[in-house]
Protein backbone atom coordinates (compact mmCIF):
# COMPACT_ATOMS: atom_id res chain seq x y z
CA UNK A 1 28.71 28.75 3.55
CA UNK A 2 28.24 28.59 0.09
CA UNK A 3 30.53 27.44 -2.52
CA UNK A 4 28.73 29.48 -5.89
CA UNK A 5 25.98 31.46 -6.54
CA UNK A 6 24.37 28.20 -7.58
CA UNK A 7 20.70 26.98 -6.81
CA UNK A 8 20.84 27.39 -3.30
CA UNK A 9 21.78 31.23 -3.40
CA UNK A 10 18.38 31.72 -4.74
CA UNK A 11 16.27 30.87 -1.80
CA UNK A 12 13.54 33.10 -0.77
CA UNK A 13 14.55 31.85 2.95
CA UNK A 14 16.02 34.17 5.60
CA UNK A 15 19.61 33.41 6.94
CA UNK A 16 19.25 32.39 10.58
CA UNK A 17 18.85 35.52 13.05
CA UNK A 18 18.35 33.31 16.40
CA UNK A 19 20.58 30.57 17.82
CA UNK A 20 18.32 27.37 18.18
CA UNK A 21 19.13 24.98 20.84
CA UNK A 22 20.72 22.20 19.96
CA UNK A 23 17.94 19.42 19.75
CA UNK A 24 19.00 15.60 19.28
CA UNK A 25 15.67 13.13 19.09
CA UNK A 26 14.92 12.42 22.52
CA UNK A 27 13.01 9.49 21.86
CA UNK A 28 13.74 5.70 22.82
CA UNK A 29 11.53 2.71 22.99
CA UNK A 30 12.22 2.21 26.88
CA UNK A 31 12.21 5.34 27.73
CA UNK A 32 10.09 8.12 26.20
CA UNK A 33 6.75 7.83 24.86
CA UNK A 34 6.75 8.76 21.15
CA UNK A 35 4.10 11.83 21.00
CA UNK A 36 5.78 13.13 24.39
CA UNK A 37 8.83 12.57 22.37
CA UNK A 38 7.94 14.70 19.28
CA UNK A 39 5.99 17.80 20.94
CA UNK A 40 8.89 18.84 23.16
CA UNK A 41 10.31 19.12 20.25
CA UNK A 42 7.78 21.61 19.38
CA UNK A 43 7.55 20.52 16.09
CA UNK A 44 3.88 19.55 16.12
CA UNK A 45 1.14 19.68 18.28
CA UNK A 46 -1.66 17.00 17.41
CA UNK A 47 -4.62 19.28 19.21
CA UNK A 48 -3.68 22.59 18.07
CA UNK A 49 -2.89 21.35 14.77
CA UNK A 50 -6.27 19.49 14.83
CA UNK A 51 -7.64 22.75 16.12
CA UNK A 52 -5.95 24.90 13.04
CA UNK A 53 -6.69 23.04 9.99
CA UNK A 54 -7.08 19.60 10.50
CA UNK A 55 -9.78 16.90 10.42
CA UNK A 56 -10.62 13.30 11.43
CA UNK A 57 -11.08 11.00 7.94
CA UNK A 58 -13.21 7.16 8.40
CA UNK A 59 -10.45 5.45 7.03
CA UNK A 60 -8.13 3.31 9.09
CA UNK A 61 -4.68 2.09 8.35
CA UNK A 62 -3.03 -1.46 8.29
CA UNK A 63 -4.70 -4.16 10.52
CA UNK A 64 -4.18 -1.61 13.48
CA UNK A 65 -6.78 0.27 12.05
CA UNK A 66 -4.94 3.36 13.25
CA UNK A 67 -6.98 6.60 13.31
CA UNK A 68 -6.09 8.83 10.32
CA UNK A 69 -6.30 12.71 10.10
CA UNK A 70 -5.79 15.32 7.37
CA UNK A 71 -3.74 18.43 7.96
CA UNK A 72 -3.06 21.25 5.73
CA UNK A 73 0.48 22.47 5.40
CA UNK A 74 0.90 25.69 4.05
CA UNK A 75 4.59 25.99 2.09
CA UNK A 76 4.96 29.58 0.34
CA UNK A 77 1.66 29.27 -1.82
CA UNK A 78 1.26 25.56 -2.69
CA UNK A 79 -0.78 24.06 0.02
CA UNK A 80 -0.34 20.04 0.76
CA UNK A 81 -2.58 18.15 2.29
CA UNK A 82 -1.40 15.23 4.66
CA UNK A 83 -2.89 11.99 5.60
CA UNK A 84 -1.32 10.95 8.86
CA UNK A 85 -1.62 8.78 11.76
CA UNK A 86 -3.70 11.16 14.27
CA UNK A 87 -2.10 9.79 17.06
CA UNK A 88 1.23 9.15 17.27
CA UNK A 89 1.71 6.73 20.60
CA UNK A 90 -0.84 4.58 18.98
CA UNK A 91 2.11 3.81 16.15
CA UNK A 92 4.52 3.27 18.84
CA UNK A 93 2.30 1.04 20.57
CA UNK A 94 1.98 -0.72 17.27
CA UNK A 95 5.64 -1.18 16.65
CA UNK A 96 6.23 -2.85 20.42
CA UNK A 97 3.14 -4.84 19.84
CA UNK A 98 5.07 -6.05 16.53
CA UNK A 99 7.91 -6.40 18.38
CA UNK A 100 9.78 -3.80 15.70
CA UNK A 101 11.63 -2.25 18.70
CA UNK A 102 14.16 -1.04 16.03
CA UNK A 103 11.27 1.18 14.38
CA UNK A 104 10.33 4.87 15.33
CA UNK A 105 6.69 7.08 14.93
CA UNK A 106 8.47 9.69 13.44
CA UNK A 107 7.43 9.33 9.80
CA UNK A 108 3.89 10.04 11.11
CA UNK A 109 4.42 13.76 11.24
CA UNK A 110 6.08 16.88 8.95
CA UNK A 111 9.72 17.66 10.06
CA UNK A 112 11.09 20.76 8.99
CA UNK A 113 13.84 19.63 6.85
CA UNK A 114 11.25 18.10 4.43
CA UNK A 115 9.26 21.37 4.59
CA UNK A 116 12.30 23.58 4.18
CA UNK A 117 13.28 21.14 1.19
CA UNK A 118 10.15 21.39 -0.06
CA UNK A 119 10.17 24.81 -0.35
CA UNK A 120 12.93 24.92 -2.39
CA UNK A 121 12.13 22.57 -5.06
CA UNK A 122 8.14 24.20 -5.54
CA UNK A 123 10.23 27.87 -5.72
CA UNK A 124 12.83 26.39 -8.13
CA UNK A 125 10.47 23.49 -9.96
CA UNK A 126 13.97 23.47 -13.11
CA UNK A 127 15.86 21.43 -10.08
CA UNK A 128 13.36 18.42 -10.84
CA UNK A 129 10.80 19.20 -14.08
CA UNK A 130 11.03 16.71 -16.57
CA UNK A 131 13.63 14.63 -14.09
CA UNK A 132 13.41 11.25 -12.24
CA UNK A 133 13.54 11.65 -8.70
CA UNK A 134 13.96 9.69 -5.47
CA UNK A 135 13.38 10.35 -2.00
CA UNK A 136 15.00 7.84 0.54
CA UNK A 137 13.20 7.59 3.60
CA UNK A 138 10.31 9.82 2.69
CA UNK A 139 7.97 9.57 5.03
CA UNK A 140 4.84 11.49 4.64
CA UNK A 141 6.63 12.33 1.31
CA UNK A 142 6.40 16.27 1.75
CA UNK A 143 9.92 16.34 -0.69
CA UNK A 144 8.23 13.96 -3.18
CA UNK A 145 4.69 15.44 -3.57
CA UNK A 146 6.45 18.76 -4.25
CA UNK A 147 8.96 17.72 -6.78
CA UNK A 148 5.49 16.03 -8.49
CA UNK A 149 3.75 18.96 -8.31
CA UNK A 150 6.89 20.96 -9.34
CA UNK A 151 6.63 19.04 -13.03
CA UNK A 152 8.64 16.29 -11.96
CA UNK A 153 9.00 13.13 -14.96
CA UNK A 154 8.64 10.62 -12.12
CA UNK A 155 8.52 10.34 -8.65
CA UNK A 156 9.71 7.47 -6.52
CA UNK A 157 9.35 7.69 -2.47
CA UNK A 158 11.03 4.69 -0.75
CA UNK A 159 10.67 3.95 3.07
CA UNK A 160 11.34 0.83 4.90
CA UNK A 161 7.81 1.47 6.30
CA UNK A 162 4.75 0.53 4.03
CA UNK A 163 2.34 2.43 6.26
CA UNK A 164 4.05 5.48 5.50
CA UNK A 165 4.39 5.03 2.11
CA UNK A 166 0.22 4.17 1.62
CA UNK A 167 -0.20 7.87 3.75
CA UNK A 168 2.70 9.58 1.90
CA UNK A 169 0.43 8.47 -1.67
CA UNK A 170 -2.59 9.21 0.00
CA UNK A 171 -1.36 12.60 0.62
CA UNK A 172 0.24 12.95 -2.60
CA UNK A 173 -3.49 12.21 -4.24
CA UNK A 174 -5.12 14.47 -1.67
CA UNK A 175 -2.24 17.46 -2.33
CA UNK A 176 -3.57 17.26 -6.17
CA UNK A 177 -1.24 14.80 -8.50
CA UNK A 178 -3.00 13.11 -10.63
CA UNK A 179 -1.07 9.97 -11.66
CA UNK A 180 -0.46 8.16 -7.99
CA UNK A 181 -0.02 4.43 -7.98
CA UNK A 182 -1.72 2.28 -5.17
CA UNK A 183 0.86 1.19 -3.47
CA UNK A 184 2.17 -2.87 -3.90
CA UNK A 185 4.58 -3.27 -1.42
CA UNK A 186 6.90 -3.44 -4.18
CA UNK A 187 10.72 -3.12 -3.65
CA UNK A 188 11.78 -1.59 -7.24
CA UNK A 189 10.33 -5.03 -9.59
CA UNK A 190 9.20 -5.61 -12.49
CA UNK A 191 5.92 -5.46 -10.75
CA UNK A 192 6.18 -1.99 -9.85
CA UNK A 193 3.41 -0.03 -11.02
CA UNK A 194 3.79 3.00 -13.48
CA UNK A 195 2.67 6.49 -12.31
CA UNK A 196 4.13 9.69 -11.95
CA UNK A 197 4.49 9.16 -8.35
CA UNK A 198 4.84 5.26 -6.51
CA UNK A 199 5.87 3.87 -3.38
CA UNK A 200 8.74 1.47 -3.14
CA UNK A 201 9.92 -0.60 -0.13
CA UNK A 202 13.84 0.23 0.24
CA UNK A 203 16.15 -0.74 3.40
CA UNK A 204 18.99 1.26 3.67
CA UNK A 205 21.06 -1.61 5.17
CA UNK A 206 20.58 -3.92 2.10
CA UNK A 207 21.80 -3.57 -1.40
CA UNK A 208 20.03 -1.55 -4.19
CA UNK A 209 19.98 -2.86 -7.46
CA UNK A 210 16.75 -1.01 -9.35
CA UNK A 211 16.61 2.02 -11.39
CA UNK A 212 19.12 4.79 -11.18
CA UNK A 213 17.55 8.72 -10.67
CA UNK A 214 18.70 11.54 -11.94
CA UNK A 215 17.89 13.92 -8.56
CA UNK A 216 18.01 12.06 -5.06
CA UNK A 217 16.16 13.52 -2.18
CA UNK A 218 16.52 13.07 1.55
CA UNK A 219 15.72 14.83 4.82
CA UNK A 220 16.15 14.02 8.56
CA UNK A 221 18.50 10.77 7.44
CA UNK A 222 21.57 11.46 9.60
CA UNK A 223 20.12 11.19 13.25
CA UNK A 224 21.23 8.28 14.30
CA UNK A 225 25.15 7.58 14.23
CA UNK A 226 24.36 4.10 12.54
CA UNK A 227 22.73 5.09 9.39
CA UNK A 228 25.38 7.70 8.00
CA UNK A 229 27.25 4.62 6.41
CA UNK A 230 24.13 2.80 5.16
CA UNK A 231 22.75 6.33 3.88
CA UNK A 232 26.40 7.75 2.53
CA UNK A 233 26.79 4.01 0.40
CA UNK A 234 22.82 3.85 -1.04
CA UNK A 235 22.66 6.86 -2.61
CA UNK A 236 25.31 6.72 -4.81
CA UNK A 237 23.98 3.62 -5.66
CA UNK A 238 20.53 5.75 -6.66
CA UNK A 239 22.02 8.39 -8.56
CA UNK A 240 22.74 8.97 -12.56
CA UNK A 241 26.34 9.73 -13.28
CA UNK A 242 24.80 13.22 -13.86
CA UNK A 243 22.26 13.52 -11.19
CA UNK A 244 22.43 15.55 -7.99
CA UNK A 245 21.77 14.78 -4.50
CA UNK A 246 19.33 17.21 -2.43
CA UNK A 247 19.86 16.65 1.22
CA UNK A 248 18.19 18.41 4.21
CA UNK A 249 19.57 17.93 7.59
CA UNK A 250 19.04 20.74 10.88
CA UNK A 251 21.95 22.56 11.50
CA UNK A 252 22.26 22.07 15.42
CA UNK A 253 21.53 18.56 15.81
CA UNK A 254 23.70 15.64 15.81
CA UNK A 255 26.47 17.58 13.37
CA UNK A 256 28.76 15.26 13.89
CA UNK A 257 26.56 12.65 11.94
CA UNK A 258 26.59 14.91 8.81
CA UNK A 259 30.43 16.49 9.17
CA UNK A 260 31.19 12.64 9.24
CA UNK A 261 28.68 12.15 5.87
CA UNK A 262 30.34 14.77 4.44
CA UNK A 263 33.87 13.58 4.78
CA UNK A 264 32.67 9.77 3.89
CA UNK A 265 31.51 11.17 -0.03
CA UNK A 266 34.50 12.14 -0.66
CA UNK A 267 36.56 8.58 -0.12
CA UNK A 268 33.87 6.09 -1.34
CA UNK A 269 34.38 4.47 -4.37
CA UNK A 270 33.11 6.93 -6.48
CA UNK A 271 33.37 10.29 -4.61
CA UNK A 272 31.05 13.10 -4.58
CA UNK A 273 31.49 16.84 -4.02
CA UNK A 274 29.88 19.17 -1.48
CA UNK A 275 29.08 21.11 -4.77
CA UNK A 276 26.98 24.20 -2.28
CA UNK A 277 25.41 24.28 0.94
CA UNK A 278 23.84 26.29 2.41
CA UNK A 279 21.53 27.38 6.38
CA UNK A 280 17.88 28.33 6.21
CA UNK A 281 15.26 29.02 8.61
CA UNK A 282 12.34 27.04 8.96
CA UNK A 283 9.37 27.90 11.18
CA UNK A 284 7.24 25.18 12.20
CA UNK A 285 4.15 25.92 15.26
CA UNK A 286 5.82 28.71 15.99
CA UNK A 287 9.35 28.05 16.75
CA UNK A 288 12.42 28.82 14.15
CA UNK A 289 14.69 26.05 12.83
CA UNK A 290 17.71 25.96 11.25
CA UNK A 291 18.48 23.70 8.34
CA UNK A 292 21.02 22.82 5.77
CA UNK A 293 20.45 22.76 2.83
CA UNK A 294 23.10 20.76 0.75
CA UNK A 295 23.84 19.51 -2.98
CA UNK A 296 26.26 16.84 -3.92
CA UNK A 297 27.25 15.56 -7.29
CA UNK A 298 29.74 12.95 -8.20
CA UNK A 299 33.45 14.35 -8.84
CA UNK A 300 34.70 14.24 -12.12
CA UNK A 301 38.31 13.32 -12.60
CA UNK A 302 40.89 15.40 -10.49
CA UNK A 303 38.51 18.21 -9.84
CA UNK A 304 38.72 19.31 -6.39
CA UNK A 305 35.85 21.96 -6.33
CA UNK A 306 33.46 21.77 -3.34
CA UNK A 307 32.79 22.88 -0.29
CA UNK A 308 35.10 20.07 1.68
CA UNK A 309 33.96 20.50 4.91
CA UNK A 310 31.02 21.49 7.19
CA UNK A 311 33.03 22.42 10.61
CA UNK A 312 32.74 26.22 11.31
């Protein structure tokens, strides 16, 4: 569905031709094993991948010293290159050695919401050049380092995770921007460094008080039931009274989570309109996904414009 012949109307993305089974996360700390978790998904593969285009580096992360690898991803003609954990069930056993049972591997590896994202801001670069953006919960930071090299003013990726943030600037470095901050474990400071693109700590569950952003960018944030309030009050909180929020979410998974998000923006204290959304396909090793692509933008008096609901 799609409100206007906005943005989103100009994807170079196919509509969806195949039904894809519904897929929720299958992973829990007591009962899955985190790599197990994310290839029957199908989403990634760490020895075919490593097998395609990937390659062992000698640097080590955090006082783990977990194993990194660099993969190529391939969106339209901008190639990225990653810097990732190679194996994921060594991050998982990182996070029970920790004790962080309430953390999750799953930054460690490209989702296709990010990609499909992605693809839209390097085909359309006007969304972000010469714009302040954000990405909440970014991850590898597959968003960010596209909306950098789309021309973006500045580019913020926050993740509760700093491991993920020092790979998602490693990557952003390695994918070809050339002002990248070192990361400081900063949570938006005075000490923050000054780049084009920088890593800042951000919790979804605590209050924001930093800088506001004129576009907002998230994918994959609606899995779990318990962070569509945290997500539906922070980024608000991020965005310019004229900014946009880009959000990527699959179609078939958990839709209750995002029909729920959906219905939330419009009674918090500021509302904000479904302004377009719309599906895409993503492939990903070989299997199709579906994803929605969605814009929101705060309401402005009465109006009562927007796409109001997601249920079809």
């Amino acid at each position: 569905m799609l409100l206007r012949h906005g943005f989103l109307s100009r994807i170079a993305l196919p509509r969806p031709s195949i039904v894809v089974p519904k897929a929720i996360r299958p992973y829990s700390v007591g009962t899955l094993g985190a790599a197990r978790a994310i290839n029957e998904l199908q989403i990634c593969n760490p020895s075919s991948r490593e097998d395609f285009n990937g390659r062992m580096l000698q640097e080590k992360l955090g006082t783990e010293l977990l194993a990194l690898q660099e993969q190529r991803l391939q969106i339209g003609s901008q190639e990225l290159v990653l810097i990732e954990p190679a194996d994921v069930d060594a991050v998982m056993d990182m996070y029970i050695n920790r004790g962080q049972m309430d953390r999750d591997p799953y930054w460690s590896r490209p989702w296709p919401s990010a990609v499909a994202l992605a693809k839209l801001i390097l085909q359309q670069p006007s969304i972000v050049s010469g714009r302040r953006v954000c990405e909440v919960g970014a991850g590898l930071g597959i968003a960010s380092i596209s909306a950098a090299l789309a021309g973006a003013k500045e580019v913020v990726m926050t993740d509760r995770e700093p491991l993920a943030l020092q790979c998602a600037l490693g990557s952003a470095s390695a994918s070809g921007v050339a002002s990248v901050a070192n990361f400081q474990g900063t949570s938006f400071t005075k000490d923050s460094p000054r780049a084009q693109v920088r890593g800042e700590l951000l919790d979804w569950t605590q209050p924001y008080v930093g800088q506001k952003f004129d576009v907002v960018v998230a994918c994959d944030v609606l899995y779990e039931d318990f962070s569509v309030e945290p997500v539906g009050e922070l980024l608000p909180q991020l965005l310019s009274s004229s900014g946009c929020v880009l959000l990527a979410d699959p179609s078939e998974r958990t839709r209750h989570n995002r029909e729920y998000f959906v219905d939330m923006m419009q009674t918090i204290r500021r509302p904000m309109l479904l302004e377009e959304c719309k599906r895409v396909d993503e492939e990903m090793d070989g299997k199709v996904y579906s994803i929605e692509l969605m814009r929101f933008r705060f309401k402005e008096g009465n109006e009562s414009v927007g796409v109001k609901s997601l249920r079809r």
